[in-house]
N, C-alpha and C. Protein backbone atom coordinates (compact mmCIF):
# COMPACT_ATOMS: atom_id res chain seq x y z
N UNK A 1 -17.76 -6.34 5.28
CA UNK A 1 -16.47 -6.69 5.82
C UNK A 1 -15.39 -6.04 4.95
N UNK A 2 -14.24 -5.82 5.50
CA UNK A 2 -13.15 -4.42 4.49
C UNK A 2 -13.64 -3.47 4.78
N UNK A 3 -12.69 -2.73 4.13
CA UNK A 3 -12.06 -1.28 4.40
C UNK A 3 -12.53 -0.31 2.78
N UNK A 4 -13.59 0.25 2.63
CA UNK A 4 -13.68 1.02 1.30
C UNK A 4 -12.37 1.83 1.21
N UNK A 5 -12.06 1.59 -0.07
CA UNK A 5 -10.78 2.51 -0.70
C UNK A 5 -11.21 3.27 -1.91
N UNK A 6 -11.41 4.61 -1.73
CA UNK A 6 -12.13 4.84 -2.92
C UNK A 6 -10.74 6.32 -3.53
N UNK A 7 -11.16 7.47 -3.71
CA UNK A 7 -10.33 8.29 -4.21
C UNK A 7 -9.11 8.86 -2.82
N UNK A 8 -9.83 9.25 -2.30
CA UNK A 8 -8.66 9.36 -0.78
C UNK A 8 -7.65 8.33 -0.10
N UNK A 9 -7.93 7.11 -0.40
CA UNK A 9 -7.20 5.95 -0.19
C UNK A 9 -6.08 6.03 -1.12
N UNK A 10 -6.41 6.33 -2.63
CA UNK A 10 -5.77 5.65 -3.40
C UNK A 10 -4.60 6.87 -3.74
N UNK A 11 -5.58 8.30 -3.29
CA UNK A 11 -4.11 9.63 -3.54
C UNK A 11 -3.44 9.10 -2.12
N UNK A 12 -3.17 8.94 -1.43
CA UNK A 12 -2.96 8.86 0.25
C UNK A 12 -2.03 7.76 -0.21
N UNK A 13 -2.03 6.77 -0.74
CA UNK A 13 -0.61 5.69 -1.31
C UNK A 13 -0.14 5.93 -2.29
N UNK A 14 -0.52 6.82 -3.27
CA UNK A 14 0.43 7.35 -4.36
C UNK A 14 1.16 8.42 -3.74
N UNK A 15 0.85 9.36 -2.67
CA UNK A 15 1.64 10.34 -2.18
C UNK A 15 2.51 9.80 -1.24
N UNK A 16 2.52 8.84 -0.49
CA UNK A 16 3.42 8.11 0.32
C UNK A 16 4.53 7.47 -0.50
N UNK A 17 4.11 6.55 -2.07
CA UNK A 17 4.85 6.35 -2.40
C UNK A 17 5.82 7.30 -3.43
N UNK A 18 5.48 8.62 -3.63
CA UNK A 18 6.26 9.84 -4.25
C UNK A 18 7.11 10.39 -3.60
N UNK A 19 6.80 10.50 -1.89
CA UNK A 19 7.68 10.77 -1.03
C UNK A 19 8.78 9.89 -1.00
N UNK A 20 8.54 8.52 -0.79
CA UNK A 20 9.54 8.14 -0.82
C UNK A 20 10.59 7.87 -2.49
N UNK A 21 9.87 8.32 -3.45
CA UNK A 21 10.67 8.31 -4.28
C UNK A 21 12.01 9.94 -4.54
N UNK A 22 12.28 8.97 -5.75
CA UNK A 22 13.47 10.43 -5.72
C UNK A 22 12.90 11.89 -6.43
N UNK A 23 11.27 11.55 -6.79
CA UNK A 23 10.84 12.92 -7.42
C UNK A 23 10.59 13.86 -6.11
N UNK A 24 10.49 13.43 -5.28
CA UNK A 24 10.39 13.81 -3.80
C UNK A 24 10.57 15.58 -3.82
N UNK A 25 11.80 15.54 -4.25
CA UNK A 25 12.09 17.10 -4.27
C UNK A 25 11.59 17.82 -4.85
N UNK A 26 10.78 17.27 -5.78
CA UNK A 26 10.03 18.19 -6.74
C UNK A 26 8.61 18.54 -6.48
N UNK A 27 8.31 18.87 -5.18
CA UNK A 27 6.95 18.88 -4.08
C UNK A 27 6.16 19.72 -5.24
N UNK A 28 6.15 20.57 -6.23
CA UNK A 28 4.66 20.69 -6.60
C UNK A 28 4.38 19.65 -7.64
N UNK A 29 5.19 18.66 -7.90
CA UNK A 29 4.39 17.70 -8.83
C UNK A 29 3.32 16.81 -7.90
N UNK A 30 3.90 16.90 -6.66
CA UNK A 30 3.15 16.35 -5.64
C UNK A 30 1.46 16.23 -5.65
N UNK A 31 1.32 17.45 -5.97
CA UNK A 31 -0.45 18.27 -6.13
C UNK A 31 -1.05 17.13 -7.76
N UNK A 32 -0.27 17.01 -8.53
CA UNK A 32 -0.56 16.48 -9.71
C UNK A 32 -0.68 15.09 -9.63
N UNK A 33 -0.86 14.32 -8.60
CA UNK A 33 -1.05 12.83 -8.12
C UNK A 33 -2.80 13.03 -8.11
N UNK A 34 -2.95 14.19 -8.13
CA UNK A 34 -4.77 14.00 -7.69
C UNK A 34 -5.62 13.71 -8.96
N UNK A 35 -4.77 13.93 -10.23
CA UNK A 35 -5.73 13.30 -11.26
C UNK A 35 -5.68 12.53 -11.28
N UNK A 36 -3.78 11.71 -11.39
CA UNK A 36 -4.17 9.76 -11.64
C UNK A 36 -5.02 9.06 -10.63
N UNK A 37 -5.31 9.53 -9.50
CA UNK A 37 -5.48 9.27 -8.30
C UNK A 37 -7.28 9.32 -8.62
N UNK A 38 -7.88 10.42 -9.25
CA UNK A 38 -9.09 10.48 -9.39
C UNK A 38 -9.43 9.78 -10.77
N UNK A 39 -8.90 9.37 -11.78
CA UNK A 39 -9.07 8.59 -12.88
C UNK A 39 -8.69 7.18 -12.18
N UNK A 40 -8.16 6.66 -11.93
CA UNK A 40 -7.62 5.11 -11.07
C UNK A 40 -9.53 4.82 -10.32
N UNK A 41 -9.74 5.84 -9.42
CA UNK A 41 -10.98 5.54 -8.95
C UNK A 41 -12.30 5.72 -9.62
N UNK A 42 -12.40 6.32 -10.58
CA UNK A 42 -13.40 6.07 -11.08
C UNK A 42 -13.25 5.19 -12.13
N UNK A 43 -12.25 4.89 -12.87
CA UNK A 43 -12.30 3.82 -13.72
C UNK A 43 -12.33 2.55 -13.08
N UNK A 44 -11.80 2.03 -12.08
CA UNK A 44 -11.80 0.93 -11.38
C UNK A 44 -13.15 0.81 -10.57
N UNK A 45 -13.28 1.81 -9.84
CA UNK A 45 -14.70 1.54 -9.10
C UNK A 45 -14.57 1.44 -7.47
N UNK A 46 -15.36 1.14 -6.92
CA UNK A 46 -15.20 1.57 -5.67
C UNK A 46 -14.53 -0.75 -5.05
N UNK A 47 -13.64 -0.11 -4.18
CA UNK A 47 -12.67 -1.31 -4.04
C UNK A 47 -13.23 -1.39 -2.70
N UNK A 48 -12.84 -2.91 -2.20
CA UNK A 48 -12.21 -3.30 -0.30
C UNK A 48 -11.19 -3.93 -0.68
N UNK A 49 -10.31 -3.08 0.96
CA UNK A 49 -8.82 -3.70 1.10
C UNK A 49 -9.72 -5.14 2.32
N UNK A 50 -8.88 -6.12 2.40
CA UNK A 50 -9.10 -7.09 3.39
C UNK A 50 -7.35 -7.60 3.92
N UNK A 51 -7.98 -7.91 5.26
CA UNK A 51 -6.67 -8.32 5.94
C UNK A 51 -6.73 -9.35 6.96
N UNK A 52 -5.81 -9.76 6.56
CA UNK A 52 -5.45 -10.90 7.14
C UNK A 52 -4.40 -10.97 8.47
N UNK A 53 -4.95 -11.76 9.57
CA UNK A 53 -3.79 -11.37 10.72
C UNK A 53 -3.38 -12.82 11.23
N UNK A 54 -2.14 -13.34 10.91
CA UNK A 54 -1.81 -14.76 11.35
C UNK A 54 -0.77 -14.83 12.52
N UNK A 55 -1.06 -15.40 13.89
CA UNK A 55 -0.16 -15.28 14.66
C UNK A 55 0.78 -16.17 15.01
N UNK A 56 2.06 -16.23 14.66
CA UNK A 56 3.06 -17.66 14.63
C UNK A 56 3.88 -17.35 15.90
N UNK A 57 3.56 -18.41 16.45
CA UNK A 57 3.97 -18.77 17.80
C UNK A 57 5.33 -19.41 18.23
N UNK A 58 5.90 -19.15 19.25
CA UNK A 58 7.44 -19.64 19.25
C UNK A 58 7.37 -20.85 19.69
N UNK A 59 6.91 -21.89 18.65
CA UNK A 59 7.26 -22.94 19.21
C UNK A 59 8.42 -23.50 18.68
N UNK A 60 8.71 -24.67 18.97
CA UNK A 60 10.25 -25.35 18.22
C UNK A 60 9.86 -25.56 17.16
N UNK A 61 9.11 -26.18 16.68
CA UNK A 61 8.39 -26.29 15.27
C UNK A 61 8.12 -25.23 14.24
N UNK A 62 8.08 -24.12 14.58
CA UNK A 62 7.97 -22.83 13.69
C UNK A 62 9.83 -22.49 13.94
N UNK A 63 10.81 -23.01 14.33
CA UNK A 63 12.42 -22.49 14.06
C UNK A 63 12.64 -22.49 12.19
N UNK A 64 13.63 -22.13 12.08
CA UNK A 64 14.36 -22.03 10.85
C UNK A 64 15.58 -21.85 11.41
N UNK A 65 16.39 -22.93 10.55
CA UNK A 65 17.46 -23.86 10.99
C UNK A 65 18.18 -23.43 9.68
N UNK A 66 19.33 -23.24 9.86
CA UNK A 66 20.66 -22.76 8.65
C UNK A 66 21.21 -24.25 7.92
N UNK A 67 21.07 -24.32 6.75
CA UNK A 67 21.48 -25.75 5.99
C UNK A 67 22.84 -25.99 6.31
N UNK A 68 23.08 -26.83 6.42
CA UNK A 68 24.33 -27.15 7.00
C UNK A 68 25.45 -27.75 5.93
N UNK A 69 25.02 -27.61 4.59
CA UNK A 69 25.48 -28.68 3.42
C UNK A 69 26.48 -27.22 2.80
């Protein structure tokens, strides 16, 4: 049950999160995510992501109401 995350998982969210940073512009440091990316996975080991899916329903009971004080 899960999702193996092993070295491709883990460059694949370090490069998403470089893009969105401000080194962004600096696209060949980009290529240099693949070592931390390959040291992270072999030192840690082979991972599962798990997920959870909860569905909240519109009832009156699930509202959020503004304090009034």
């Amino acid at each position: 049950m899960g999702l193996n995350a092993g070295y491709g998982e883990v460059l694949y969210a370090m490069q998403g999160r470089f893009d969105r940073s401000a080194l962004r512009r600096l696209r060949p440091l980009r290529h240099g995510l693949r070592i931390p990316a390959r040291m992270a996975a072999k030192l840690l080991g082979p991972a599962k992501l798990f997920v959870g899916v909860l569905e909240d329903l519109p009832y009156a009971e699930n509202r959020l109401l503004p304090d009034r004080a």
